[in-house]
N, C-alpha and C. Protein backbone atom coordinates (compact mmCIF):
# COMPACT_ATOMS: atom_id res chain seq x y z
N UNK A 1 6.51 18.77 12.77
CA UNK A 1 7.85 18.27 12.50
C UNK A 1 7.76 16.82 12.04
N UNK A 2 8.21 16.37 10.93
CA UNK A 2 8.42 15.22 10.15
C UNK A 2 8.76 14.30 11.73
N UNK A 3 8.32 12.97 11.38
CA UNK A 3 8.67 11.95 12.13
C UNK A 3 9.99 11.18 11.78
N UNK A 4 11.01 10.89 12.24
CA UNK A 4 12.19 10.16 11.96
C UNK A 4 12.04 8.94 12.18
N UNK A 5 12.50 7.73 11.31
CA UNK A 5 12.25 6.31 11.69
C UNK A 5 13.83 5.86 10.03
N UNK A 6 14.66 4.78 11.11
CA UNK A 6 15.07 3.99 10.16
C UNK A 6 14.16 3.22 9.25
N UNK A 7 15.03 2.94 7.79
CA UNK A 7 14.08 2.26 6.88
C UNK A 7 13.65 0.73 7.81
N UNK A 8 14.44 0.19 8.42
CA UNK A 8 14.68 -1.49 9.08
C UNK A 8 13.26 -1.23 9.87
N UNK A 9 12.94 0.06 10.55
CA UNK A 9 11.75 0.05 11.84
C UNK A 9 10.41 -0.18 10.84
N UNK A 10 10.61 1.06 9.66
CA UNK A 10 9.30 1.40 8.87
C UNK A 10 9.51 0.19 8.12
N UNK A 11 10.42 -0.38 7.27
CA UNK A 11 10.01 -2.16 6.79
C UNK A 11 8.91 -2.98 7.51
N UNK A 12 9.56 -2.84 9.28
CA UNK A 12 8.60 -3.87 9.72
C UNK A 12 7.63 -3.36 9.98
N UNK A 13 6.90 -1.86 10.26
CA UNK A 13 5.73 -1.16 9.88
C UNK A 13 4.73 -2.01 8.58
N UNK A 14 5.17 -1.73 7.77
CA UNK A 14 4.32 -2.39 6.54
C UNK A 14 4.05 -3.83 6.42
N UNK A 15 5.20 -4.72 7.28
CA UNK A 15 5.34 -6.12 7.35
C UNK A 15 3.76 -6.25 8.53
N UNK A 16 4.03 -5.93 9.30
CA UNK A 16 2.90 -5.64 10.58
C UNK A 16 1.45 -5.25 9.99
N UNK A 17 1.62 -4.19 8.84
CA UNK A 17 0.05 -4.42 8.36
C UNK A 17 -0.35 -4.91 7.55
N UNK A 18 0.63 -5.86 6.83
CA UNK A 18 0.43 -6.99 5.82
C UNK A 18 -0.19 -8.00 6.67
N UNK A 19 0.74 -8.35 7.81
CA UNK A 19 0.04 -9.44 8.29
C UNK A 19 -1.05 -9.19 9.05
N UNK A 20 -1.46 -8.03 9.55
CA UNK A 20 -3.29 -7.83 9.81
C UNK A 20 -4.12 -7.57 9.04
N UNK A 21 -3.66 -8.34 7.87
CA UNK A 21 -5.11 -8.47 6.58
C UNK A 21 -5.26 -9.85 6.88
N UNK A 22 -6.94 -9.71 7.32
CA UNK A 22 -7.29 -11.19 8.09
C UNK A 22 -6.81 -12.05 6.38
N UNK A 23 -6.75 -13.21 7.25
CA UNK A 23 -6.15 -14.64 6.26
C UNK A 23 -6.68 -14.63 5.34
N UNK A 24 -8.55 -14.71 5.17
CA UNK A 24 -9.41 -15.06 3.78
C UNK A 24 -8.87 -14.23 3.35
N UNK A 25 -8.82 -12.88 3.11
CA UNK A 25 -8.34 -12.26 2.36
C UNK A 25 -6.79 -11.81 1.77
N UNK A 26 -6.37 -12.80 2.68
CA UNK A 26 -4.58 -12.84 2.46
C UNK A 26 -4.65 -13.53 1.35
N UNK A 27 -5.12 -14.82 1.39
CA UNK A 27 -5.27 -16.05 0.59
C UNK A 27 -5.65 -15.78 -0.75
N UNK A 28 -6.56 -14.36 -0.96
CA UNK A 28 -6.70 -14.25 -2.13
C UNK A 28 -6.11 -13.43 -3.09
N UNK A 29 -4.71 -12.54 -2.22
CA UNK A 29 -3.83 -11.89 -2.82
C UNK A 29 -2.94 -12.73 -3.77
N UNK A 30 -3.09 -12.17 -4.98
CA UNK A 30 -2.43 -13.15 -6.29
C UNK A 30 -1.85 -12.19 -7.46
N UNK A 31 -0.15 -12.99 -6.42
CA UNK A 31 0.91 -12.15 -8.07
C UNK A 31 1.44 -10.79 -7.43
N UNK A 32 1.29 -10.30 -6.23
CA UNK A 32 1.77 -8.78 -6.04
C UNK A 32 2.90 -8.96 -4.95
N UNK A 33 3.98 -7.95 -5.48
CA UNK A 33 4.89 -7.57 -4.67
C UNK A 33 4.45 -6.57 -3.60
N UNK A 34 5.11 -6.44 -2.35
CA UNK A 34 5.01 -5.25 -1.93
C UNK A 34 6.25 -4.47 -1.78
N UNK A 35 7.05 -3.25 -1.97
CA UNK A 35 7.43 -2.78 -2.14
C UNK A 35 7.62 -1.11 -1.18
N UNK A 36 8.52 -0.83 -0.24
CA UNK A 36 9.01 -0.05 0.45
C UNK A 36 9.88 1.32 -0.84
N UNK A 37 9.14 2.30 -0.71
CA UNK A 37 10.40 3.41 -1.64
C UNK A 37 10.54 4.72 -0.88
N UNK A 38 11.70 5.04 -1.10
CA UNK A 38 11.47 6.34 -0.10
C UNK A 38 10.57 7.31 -1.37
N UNK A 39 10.51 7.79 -1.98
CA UNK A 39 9.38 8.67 -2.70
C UNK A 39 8.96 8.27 -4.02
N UNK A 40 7.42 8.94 -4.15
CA UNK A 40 7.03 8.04 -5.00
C UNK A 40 7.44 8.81 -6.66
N UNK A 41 7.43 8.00 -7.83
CA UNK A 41 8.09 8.53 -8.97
C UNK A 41 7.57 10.01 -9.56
N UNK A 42 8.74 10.63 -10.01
CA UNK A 42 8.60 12.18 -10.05
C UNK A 42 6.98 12.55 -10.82
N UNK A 43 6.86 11.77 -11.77
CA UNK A 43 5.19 11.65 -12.24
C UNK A 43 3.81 12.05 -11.55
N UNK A 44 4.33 11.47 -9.87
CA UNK A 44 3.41 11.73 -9.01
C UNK A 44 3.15 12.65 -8.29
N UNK A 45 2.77 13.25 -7.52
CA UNK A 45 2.39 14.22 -6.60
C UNK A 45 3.52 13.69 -5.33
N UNK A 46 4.15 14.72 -4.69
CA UNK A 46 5.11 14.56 -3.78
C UNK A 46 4.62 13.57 -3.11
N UNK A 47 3.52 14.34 -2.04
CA UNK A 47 2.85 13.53 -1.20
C UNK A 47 1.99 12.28 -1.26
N UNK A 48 2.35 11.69 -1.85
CA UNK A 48 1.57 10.43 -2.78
C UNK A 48 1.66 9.23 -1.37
N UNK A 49 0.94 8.64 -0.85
CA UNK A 49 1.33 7.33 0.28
C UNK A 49 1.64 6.32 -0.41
N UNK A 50 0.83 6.15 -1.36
CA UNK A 50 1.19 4.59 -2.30
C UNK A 50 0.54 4.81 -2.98
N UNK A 51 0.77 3.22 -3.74
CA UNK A 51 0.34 3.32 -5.24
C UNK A 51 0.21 1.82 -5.72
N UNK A 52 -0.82 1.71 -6.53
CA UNK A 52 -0.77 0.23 -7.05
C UNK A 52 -0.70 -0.20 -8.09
N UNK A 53 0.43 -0.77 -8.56
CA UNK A 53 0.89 -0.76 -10.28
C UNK A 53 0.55 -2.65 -10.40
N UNK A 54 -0.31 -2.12 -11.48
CA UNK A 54 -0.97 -3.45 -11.63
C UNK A 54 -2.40 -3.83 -12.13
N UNK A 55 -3.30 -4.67 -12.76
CA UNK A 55 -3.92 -4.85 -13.12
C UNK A 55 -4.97 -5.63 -11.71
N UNK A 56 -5.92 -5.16 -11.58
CA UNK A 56 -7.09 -5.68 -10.58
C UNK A 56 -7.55 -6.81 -11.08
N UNK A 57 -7.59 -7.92 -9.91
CA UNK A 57 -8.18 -8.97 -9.79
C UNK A 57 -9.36 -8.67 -10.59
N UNK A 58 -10.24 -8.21 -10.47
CA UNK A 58 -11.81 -7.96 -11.37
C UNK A 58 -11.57 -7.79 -12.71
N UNK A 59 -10.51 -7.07 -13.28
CA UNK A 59 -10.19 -6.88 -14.51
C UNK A 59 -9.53 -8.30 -15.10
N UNK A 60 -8.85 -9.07 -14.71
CA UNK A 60 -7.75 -10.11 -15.05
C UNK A 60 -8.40 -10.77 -15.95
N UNK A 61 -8.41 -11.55 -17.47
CA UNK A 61 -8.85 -12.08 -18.17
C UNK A 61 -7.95 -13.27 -18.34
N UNK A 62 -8.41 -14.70 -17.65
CA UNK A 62 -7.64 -15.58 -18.38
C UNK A 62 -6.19 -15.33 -17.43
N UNK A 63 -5.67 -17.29 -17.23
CA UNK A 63 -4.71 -17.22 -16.61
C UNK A 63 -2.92 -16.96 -17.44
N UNK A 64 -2.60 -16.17 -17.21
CA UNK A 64 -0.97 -15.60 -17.83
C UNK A 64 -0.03 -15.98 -16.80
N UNK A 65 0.67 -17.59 -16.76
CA UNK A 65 1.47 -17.74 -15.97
C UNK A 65 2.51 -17.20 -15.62
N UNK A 66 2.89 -16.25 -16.78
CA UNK A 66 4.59 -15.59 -16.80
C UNK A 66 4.22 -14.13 -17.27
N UNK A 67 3.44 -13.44 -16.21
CA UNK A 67 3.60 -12.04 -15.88
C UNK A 67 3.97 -11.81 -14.59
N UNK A 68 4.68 -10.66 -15.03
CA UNK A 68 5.18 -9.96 -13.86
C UNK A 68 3.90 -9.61 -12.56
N UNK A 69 4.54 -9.52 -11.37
CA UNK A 69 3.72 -9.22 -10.36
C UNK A 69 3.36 -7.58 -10.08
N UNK A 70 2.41 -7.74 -9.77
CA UNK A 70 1.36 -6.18 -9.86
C UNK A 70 2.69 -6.21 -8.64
N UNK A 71 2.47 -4.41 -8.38
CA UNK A 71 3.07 -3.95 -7.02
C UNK A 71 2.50 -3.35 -6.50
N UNK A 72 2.69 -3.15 -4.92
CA UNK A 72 2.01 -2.55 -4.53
C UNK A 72 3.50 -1.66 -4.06
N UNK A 73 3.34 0.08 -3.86
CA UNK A 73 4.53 0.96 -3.43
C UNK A 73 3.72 1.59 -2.37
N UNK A 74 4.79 1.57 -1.08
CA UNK A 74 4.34 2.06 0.10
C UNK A 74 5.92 3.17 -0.33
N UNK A 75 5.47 4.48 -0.11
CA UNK A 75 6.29 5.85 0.00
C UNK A 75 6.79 6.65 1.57
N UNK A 76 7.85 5.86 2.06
CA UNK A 76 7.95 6.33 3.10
C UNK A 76 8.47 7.60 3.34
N UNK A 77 8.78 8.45 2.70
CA UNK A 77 9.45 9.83 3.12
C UNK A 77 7.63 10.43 3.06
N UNK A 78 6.83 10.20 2.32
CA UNK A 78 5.62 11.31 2.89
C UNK A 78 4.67 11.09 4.15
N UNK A 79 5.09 9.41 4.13
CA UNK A 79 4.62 9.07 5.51
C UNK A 79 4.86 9.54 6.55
N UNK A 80 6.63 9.43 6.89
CA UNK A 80 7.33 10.12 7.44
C UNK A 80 7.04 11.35 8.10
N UNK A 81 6.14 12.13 6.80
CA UNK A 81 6.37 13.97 6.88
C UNK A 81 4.92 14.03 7.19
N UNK A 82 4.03 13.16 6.81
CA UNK A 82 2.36 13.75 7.82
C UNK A 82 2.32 12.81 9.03
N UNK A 83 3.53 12.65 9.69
CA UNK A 83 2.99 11.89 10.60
C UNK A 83 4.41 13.00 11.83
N UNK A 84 3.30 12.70 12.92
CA UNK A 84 4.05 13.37 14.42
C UNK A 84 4.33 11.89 15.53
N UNK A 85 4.20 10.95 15.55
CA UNK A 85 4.40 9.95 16.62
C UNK A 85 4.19 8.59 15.60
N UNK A 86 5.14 7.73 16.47
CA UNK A 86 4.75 7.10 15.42
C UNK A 86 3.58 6.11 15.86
N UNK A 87 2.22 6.38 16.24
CA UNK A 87 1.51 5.74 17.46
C UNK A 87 0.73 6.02 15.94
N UNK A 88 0.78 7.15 15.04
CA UNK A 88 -0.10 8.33 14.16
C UNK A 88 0.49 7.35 12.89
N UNK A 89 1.66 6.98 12.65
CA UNK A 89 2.34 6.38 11.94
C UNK A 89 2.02 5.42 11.47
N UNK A 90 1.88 4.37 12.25
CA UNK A 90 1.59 2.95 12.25
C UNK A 90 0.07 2.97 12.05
N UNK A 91 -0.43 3.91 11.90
CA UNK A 91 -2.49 3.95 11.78
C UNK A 91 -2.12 4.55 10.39
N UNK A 92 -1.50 5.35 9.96
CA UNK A 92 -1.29 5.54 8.62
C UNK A 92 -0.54 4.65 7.70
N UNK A 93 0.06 3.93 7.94
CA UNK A 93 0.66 3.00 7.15
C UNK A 93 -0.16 1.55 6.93
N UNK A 94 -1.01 1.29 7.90
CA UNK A 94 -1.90 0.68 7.98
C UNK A 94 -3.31 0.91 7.03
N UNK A 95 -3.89 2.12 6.70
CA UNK A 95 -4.70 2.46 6.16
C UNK A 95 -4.27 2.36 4.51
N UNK A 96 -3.07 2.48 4.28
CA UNK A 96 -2.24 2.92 3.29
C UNK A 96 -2.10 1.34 2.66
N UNK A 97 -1.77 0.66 3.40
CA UNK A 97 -1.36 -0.77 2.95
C UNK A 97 -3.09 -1.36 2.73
N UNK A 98 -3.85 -1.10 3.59
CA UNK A 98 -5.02 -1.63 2.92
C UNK A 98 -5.75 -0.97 1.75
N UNK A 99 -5.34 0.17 1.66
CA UNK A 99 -5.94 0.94 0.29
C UNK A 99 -5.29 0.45 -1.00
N UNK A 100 -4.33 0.32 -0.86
CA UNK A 100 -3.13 0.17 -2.19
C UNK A 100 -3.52 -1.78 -2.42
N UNK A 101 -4.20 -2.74 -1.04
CA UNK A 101 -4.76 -3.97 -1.69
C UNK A 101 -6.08 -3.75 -2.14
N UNK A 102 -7.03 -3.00 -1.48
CA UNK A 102 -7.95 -2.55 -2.33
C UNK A 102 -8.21 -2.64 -3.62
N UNK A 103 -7.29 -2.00 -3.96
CA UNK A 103 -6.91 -1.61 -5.18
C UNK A 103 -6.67 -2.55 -6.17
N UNK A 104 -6.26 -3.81 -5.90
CA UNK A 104 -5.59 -5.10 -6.35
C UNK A 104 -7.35 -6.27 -6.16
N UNK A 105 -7.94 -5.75 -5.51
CA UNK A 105 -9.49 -6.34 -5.32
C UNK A 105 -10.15 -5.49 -6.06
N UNK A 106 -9.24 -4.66 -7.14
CA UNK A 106 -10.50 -3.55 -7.86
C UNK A 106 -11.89 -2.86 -7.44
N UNK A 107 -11.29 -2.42 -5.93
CA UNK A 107 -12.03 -1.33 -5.52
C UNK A 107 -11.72 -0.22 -6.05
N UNK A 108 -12.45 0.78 -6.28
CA UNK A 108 -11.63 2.19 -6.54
C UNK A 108 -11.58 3.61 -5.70
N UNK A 109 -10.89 4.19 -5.62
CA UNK A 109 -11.02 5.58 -5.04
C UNK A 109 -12.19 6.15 -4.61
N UNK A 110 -13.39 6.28 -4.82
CA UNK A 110 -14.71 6.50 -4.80
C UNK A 110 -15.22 5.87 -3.83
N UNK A 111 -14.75 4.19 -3.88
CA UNK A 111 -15.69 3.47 -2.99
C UNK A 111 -15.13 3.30 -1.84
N UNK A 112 -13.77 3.38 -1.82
CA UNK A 112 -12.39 3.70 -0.91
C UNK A 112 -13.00 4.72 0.02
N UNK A 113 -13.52 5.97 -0.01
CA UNK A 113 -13.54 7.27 -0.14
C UNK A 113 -14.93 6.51 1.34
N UNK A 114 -15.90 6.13 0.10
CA UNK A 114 -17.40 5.51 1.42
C UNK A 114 -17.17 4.97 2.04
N UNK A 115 -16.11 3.78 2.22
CA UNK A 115 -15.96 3.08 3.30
C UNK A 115 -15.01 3.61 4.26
N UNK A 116 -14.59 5.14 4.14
CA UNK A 116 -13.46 5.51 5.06
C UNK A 116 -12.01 5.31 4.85
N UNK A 117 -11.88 4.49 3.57
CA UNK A 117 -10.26 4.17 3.75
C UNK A 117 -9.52 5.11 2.49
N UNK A 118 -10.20 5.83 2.17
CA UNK A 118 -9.35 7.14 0.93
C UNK A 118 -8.54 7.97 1.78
């Protein structure tokens, strides 16, 4: 059975594992929104957790003061639906928020996958 949570509880869910990305590596997050949606765009696979729209730090050529900020989308209705407590919740939203910065450090899926966090 899907887990129930107001958006206000699951906001501060994602706020909570933003701020347990130790500091050095806070410090080097540059230019990204983060972003709460209840599902992710019809393009995607229902069950999608997130997603990172944006160009990777490793890729970036040259400084572009007036671009838009990469995003990062945390999808809470599938969170919601693979999760039973939210004890299960908060370890998934957590994994989720560090995969989707990953992503923004131009790791990819593959290497995601070896270190456990795919």
């Amino acid at each position: 059975m899907p887990l129930e949570m107001d958006a206000a509880r699951f906001d501060a869910l994602v706020d909570d594992a933003l701020d347990a990305i130790p500091p050095e590596l806070a410090r080097l997050v540059q230019n990204v929104v983060v972003l709460v949606e209840e599902v992710p765009p019809p393009e995607e696979p229902d069950d999608l957790l997130g997603l990172y729209d944006g160009v990777a730090l490793t890729e970036r050529s040259g400084d572009a003061p007036f671009e838009l900020p990469d995003r990062i989308l945390i999808f809470r209705r599938p969170l919601l639906q693979m999760c039973e407590s939210e004890e299960e919740l908060v370890e998934e939203v957590r994994i989720t928020v560090v995969h989707e910065v990953a992503h923004h450090f131009g790791i990819d899926d593959d290497r995601l996958h070896e270190l456990g966090w795919a």
